[in-house]
C-alpha atoms as a PDB file:
ATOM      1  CA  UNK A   1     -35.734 -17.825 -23.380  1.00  0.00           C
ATOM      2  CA  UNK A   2     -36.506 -14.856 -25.897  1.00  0.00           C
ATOM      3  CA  UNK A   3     -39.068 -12.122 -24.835  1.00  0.00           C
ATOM      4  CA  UNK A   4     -42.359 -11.706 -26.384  1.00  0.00           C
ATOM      5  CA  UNK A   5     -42.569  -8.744 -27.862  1.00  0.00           C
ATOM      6  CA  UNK A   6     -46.676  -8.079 -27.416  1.00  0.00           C
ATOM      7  CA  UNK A   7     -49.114  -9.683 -24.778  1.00  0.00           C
ATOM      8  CA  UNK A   8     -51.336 -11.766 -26.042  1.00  0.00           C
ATOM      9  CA  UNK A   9     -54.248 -10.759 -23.692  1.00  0.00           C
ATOM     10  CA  UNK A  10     -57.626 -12.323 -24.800  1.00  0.00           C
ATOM     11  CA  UNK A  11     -60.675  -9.451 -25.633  1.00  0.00           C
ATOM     12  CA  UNK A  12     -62.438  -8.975 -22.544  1.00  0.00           C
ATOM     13  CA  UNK A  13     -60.026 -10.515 -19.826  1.00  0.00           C
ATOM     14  CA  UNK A  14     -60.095  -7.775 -17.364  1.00  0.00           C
ATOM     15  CA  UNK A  15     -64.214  -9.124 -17.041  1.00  0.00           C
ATOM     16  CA  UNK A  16     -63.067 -12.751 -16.055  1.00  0.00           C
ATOM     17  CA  UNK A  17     -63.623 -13.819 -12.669  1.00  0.00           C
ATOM     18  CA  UNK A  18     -60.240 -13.164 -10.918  1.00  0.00           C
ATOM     19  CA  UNK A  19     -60.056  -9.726 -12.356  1.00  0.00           C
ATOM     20  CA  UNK A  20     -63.839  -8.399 -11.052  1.00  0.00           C
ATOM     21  CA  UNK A  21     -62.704  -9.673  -8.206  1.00  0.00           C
ATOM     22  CA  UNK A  22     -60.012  -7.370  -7.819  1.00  0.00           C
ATOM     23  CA  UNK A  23     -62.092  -4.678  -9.246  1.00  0.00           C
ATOM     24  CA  UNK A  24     -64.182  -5.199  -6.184  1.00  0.00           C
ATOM     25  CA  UNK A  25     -61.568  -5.234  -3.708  1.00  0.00           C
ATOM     26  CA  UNK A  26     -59.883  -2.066  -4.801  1.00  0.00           C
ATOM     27  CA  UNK A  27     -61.628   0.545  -5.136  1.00  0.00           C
ATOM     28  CA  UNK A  28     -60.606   3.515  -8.348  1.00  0.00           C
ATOM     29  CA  UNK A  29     -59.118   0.261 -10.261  1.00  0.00           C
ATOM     30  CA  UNK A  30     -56.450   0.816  -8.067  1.00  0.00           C
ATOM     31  CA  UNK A  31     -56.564  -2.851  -7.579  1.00  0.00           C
ATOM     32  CA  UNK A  32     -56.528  -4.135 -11.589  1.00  0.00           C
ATOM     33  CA  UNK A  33     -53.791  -1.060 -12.221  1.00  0.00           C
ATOM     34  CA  UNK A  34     -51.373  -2.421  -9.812  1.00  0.00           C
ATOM     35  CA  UNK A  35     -52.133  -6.002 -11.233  1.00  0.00           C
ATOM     36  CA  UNK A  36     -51.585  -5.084 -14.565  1.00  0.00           C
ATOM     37  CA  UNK A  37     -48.484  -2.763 -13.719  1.00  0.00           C
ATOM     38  CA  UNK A  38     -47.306  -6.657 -12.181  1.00  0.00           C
ATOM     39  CA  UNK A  39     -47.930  -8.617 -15.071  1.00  0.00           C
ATOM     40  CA  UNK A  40     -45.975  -6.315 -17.121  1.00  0.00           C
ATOM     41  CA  UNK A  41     -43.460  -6.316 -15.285  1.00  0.00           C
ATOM     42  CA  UNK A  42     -43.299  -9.710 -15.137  1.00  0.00           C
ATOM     43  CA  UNK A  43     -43.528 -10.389 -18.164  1.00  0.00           C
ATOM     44  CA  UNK A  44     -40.101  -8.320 -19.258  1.00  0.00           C
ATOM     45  CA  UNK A  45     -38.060 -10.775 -16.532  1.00  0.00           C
ATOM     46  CA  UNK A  46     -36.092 -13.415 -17.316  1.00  0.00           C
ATOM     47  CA  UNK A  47     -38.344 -17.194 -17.749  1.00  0.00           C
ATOM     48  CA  UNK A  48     -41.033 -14.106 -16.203  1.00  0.00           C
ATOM     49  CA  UNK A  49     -40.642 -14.926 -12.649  1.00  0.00           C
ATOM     50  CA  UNK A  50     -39.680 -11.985  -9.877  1.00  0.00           C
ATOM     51  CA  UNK A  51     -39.024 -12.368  -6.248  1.00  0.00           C
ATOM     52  CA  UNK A  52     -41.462 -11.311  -3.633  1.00  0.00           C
ATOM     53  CA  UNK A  53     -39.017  -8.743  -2.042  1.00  0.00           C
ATOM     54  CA  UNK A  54     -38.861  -6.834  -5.561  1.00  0.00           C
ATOM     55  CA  UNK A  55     -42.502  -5.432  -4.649  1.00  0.00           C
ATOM     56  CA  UNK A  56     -40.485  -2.875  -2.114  1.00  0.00           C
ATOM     57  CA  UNK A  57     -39.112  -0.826  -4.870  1.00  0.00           C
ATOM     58  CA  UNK A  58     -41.970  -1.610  -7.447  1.00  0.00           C
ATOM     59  CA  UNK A  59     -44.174  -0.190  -5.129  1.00  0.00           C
ATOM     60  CA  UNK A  60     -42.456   3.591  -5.429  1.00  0.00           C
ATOM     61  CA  UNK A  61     -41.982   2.848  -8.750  1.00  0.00           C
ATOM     62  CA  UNK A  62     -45.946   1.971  -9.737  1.00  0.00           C
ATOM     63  CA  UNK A  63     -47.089   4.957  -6.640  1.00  0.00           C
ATOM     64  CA  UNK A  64     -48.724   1.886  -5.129  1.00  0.00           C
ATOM     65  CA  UNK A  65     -48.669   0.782  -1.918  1.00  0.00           C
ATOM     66  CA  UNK A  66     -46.751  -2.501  -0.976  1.00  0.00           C
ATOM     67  CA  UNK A  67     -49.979  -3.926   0.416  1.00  0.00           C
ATOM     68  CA  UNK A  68     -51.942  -3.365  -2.266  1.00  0.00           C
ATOM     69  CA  UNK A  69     -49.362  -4.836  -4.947  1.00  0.00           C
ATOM     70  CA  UNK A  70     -48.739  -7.961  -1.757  1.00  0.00           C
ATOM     71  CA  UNK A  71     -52.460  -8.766  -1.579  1.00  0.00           C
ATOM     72  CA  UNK A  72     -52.551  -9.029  -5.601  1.00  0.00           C
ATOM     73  CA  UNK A  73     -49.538 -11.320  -5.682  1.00  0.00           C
ATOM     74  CA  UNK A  74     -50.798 -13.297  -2.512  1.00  0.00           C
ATOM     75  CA  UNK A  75     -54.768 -13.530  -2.797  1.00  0.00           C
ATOM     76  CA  UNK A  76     -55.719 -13.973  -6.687  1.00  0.00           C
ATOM     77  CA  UNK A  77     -54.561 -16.522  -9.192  1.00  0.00           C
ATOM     78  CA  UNK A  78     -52.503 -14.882 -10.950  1.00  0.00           C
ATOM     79  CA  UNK A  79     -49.322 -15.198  -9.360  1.00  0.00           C
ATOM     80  CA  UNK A  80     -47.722 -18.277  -7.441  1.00  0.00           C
ATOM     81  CA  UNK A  81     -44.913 -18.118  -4.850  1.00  0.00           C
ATOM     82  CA  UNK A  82     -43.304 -21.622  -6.281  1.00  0.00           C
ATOM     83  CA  UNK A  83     -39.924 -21.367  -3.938  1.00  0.00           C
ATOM     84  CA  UNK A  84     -40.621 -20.449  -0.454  1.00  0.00           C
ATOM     85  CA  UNK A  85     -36.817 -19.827   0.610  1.00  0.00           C
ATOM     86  CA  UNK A  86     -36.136 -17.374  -1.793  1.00  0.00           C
ATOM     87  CA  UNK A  87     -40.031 -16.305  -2.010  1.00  0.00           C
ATOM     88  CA  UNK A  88     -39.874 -16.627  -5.970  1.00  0.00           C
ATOM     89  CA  UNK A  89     -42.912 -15.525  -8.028  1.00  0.00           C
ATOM     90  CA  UNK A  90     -44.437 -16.724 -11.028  1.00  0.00           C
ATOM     91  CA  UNK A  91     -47.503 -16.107 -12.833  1.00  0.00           C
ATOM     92  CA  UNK A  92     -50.079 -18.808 -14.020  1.00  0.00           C
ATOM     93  CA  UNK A  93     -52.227 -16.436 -15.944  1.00  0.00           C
ATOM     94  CA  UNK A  94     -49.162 -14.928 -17.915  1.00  0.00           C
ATOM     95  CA  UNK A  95     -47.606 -18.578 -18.848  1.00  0.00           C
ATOM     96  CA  UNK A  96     -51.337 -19.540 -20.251  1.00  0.00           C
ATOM     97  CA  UNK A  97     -51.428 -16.555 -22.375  1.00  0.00           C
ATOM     98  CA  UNK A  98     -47.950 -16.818 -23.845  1.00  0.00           C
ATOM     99  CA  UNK A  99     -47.952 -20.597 -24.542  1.00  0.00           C
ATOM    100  CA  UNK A 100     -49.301 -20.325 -28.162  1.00  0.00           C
ATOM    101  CA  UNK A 101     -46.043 -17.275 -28.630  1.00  0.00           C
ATOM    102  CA  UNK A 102     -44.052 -20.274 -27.391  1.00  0.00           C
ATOM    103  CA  UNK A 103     -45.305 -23.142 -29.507  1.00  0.00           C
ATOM    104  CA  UNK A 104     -44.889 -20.495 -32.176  1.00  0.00           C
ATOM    105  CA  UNK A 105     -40.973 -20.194 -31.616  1.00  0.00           C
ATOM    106  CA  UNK A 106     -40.370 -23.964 -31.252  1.00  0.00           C
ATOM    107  CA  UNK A 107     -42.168 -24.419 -34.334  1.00  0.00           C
ATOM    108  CA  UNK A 108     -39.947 -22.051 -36.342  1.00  0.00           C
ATOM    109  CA  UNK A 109     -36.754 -23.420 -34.214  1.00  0.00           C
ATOM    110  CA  UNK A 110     -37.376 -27.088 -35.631  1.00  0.00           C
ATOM    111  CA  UNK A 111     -38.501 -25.592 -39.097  1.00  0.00           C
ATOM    112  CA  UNK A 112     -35.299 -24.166 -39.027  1.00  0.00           C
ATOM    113  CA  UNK A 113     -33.096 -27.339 -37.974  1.00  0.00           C
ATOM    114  CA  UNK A 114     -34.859 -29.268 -40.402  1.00  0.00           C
ATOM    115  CA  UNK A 115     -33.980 -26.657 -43.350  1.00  0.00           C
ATOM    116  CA  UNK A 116     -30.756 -27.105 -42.253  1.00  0.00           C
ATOM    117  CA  UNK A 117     -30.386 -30.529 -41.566  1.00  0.00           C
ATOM    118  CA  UNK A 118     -31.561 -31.005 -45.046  1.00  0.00           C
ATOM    119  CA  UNK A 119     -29.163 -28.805 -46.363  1.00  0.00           C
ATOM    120  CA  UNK A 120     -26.381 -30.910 -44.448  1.00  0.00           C
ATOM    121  CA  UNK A 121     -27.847 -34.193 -46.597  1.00  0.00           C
ATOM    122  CA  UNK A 122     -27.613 -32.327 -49.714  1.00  0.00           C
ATOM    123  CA  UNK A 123     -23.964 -31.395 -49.248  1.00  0.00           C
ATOM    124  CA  UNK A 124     -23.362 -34.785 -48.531  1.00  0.00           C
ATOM    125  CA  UNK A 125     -25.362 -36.261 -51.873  1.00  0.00           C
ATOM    126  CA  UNK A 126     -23.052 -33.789 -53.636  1.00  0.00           C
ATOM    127  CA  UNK A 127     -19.938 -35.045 -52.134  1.00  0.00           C
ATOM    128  CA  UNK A 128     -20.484 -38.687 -52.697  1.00  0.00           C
ATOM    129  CA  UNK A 129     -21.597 -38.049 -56.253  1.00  0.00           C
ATOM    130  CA  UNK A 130     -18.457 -36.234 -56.542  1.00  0.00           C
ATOM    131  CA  UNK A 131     -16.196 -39.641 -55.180  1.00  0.00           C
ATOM    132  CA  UNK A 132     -18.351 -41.157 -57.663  1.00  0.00           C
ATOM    133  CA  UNK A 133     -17.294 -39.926 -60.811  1.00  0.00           C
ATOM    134  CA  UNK A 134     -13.662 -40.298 -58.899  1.00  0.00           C
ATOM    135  CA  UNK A 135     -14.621 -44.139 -59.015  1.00  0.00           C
ATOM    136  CA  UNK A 136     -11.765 -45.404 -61.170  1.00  0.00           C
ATOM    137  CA  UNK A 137      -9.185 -43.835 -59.634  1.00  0.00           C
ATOM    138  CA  UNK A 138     -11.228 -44.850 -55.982  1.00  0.00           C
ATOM    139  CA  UNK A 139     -10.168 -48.148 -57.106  1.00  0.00           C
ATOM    140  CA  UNK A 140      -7.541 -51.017 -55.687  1.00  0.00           C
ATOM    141  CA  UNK A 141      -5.115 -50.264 -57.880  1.00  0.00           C
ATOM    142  CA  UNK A 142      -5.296 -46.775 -57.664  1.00  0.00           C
ATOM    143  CA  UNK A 143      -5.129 -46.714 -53.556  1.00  0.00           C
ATOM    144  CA  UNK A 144      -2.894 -49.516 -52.823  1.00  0.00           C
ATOM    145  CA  UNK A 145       0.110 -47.062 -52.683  1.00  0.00           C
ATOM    146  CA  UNK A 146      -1.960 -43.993 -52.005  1.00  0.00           C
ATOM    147  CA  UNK A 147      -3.644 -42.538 -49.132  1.00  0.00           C
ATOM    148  CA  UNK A 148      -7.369 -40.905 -49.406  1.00  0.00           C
ATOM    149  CA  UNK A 149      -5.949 -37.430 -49.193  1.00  0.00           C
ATOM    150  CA  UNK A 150      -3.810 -37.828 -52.735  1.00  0.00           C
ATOM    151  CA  UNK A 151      -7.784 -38.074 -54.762  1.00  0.00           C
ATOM    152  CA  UNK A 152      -8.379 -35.235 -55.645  1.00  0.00           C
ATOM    153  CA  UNK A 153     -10.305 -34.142 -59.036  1.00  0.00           C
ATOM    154  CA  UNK A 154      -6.433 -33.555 -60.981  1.00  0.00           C
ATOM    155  CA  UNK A 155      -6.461 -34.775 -63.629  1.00  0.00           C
ATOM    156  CA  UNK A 156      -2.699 -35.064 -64.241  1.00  0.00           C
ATOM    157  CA  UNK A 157      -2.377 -36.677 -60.410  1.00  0.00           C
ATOM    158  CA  UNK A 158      -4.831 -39.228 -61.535  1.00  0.00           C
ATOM    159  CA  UNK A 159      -2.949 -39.995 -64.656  1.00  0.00           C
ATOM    160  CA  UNK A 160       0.346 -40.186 -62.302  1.00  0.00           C
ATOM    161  CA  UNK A 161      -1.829 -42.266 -59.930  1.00  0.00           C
ATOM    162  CA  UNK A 162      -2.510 -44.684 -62.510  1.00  0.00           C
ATOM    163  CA  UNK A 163       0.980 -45.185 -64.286  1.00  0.00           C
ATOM    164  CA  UNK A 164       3.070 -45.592 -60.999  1.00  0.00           C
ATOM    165  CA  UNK A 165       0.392 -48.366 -59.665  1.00  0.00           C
ATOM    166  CA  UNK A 166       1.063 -49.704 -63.230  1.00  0.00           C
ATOM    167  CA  UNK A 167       4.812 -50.092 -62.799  1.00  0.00           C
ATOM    168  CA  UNK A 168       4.533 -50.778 -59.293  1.00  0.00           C
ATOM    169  CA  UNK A 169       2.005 -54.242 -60.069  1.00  0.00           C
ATOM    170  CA  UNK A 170       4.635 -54.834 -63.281  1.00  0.00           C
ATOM    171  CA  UNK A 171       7.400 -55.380 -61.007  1.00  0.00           C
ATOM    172  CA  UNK A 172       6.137 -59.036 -59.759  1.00  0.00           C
ATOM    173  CA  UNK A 173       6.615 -61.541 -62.458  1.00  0.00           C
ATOM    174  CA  UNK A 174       3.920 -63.271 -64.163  1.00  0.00           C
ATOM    175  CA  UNK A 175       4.941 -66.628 -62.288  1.00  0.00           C
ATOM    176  CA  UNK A 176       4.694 -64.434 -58.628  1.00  0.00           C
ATOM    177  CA  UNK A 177       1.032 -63.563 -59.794  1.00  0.00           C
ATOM    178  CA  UNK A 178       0.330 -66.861 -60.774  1.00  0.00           C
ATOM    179  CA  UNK A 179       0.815 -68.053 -56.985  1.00  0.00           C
ATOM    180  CA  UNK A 180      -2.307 -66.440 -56.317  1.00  0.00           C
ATOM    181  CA  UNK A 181      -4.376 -69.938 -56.854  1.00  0.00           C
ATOM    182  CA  UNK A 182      -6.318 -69.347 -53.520  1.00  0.00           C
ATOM    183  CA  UNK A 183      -7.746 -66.875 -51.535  1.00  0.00           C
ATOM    184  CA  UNK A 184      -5.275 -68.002 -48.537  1.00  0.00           C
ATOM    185  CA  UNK A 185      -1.873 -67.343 -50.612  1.00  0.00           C
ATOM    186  CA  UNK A 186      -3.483 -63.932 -52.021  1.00  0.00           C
ATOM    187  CA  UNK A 187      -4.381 -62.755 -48.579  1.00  0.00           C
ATOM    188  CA  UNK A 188      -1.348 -63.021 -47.247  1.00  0.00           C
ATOM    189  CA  UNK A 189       0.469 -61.236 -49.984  1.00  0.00           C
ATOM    190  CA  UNK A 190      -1.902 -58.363 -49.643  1.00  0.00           C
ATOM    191  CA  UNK A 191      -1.756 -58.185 -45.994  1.00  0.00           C
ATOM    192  CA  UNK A 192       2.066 -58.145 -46.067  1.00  0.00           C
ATOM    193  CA  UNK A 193       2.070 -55.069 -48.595  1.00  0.00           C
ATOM    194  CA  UNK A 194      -0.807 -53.258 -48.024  1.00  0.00           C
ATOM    195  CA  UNK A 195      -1.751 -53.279 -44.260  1.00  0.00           C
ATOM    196  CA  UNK A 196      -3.584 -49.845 -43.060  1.00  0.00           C
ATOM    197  CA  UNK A 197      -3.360 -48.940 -46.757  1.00  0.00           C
ATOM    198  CA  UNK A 198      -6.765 -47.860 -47.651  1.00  0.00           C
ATOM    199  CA  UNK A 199      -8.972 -49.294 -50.380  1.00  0.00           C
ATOM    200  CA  UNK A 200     -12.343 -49.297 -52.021  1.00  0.00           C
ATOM    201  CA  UNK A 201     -14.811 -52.240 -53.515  1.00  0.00           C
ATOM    202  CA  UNK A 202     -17.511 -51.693 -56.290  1.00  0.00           C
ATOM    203  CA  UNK A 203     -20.874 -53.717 -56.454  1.00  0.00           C
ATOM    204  CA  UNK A 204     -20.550 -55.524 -52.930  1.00  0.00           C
ATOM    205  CA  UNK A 205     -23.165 -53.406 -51.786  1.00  0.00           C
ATOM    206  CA  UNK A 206     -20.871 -50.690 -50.303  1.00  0.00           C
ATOM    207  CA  UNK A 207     -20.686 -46.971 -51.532  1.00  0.00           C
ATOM    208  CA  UNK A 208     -18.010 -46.757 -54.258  1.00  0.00           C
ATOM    209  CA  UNK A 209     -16.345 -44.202 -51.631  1.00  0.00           C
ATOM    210  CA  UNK A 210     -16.489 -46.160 -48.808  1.00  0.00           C
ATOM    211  CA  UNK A 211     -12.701 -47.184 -47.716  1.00  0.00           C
ATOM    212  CA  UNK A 212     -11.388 -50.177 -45.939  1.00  0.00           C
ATOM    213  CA  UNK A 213      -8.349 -51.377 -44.431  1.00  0.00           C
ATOM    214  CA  UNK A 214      -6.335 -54.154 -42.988  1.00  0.00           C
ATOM    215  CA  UNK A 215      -5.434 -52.923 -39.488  1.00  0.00           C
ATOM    216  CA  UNK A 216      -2.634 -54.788 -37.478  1.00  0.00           C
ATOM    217  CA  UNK A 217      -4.269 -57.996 -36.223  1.00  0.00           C
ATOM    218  CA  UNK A 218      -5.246 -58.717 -40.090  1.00  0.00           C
ATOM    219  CA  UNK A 219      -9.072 -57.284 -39.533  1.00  0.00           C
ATOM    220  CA  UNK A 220     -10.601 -55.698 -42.419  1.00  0.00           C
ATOM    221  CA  UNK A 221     -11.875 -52.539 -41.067  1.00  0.00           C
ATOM    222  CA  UNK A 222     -14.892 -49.949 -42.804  1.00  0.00           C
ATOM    223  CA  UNK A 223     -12.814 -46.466 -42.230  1.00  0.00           C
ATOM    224  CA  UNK A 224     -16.461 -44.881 -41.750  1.00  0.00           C
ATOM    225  CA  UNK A 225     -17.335 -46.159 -38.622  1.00  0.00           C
ATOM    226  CA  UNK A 226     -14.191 -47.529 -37.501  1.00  0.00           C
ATOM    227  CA  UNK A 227     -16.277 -51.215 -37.256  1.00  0.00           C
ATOM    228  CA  UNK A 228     -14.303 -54.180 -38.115  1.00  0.00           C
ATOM    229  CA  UNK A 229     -16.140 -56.292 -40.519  1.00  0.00           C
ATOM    230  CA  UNK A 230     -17.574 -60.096 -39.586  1.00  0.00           C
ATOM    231  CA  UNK A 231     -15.946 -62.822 -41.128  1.00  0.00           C
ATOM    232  CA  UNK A 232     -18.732 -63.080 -43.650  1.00  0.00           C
ATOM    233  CA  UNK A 233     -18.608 -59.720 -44.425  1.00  0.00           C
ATOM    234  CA  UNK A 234     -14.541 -59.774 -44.439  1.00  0.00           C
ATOM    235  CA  UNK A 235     -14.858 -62.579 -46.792  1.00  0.00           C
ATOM    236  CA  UNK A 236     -16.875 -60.815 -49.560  1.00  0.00           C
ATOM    237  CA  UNK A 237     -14.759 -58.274 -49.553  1.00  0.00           C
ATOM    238  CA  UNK A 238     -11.684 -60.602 -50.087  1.00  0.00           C
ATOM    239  CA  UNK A 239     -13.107 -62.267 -52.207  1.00  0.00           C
ATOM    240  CA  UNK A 240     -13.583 -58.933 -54.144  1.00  0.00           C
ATOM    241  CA  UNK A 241     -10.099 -58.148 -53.560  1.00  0.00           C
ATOM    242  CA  UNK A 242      -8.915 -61.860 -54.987  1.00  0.00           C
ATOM    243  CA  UNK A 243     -11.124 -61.841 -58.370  1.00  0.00           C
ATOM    244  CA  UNK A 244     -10.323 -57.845 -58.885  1.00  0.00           C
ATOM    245  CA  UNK A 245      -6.413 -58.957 -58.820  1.00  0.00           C
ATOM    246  CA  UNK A 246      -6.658 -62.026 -60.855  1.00  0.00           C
ATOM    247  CA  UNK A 247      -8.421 -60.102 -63.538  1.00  0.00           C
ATOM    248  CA  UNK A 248      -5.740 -57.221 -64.089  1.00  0.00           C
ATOM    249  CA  UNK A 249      -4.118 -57.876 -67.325  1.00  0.00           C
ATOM    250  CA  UNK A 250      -0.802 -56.266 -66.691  1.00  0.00           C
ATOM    251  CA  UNK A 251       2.680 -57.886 -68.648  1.00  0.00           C
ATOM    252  CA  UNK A 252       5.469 -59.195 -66.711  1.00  0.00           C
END
């Protein structure tokens, strides 16, 4: 808990009814001294609570008697004894008067977490605009030998990228391609080449830089939340996968 660094005390507050009656008590204001004196004190402890044995050596310290400084603590409303084992003191009067301080700080403590969470969301805009313009190479072709880590903004890996996938999809003969009548036949093809391989739709209503993966038991998986999709949802995106394939015009 930080420490005020003023008292907020209100205009007037020594006239308030707990405080004239102190002034009445104790004659010379040795009454609202020693009461004032506590408060102060109190105020500089930790969450501004003290125990009730402390008033033994505050009492040589203020050159005020332990009765005096016991009666204010025990008789008035300003101060509570809230744990009677350890005879723990707090003070009412002190926690009204600092909770505008204290609404103060939280205010500026969320102000500050929401600066920063929006800072966070603004990094992250930047990043995805940034797989963004890596779209074509954030593409099946360009992932199906590559892992996420290899796209980078290079351009002469991306170039690389793109002419091995080339040669690699060359190597299966126009007949082998033409196999891939139906989703089933394609799906197991791709499954048998490209399991935990990641790779990336467009215009499925997924971010461009959202990856995917088959994982072992032949689940397409989103590799942002680790969720593996429903069948309906596995099914667009094979279907995806299917027409994307069929429409690469590469030679045998």
């Amino acid at each position: 808990m930080s420490q005020p660094k003023n008292l907020p005390f209100p205009v007037g507050f020594t006239n308030t009814r707990t405080f004239k009656k102190i002034r009445v008590d104790f004659p010379a204001a040795a009454g609202l001294g020693a009461a004032i004196l506590l408060i102060d004190y109190a105020v500089a402890q930790p969450n501004h609570e003290f125990y009730l044995e402390d008033l033994d050596f505050l009492s040589r310290d203020f050159d005020v008697s332990r009765k005096i400084l016991e009666d204010i603590v025990l008789s008035y409303d300003l101060f509570k004894i809230y744990e009677k084992d350890d005879k723990k003191v707090v003070s009412p009067f002190i926690i009204k008067q600092l909770e505008p301080y204290y609404k103060a700080v939280e205010a500026g403590k969320l102000g500050g977490e929401i600066t920063s969470t929006k800072r966070k969301i603004k990094q992250k805009q930047q990043l995805l605009e940034l797989h963004n313009k890596l779209s074509e190479v954030n593409s099946i072709q360009g992932c199906l030998e590559y892992p996420t880590s290899t796209l980078v903004p290079n351009n002469k890996l991306i170039n690389k990228i793109k002419e091995e996938n080339k040669e690699t999809l060359s190597r299966e003969s126009r007949n082998e391609r033409d196999i891939f009548k139906n989703l089933q036949s394609f799906k197991s093809h791709f499954i048998n080449k490209n399991t935990n391989v990641p790779f990336y739709t467009q215009g499925i209503g997924y971010e461009p830089a959202t990856p995917f993966k088959i994982n072992e038991s032949k689940l397409v998986v989103n590799m942002v939340n680790s969720k593996i999709l429903s069948k309906e949802e596995a099914l667009e995106v094979w279907e995806y996968l299917f027409n994307f394939y069929q429409n690469q015009k590469i030679g045998a």
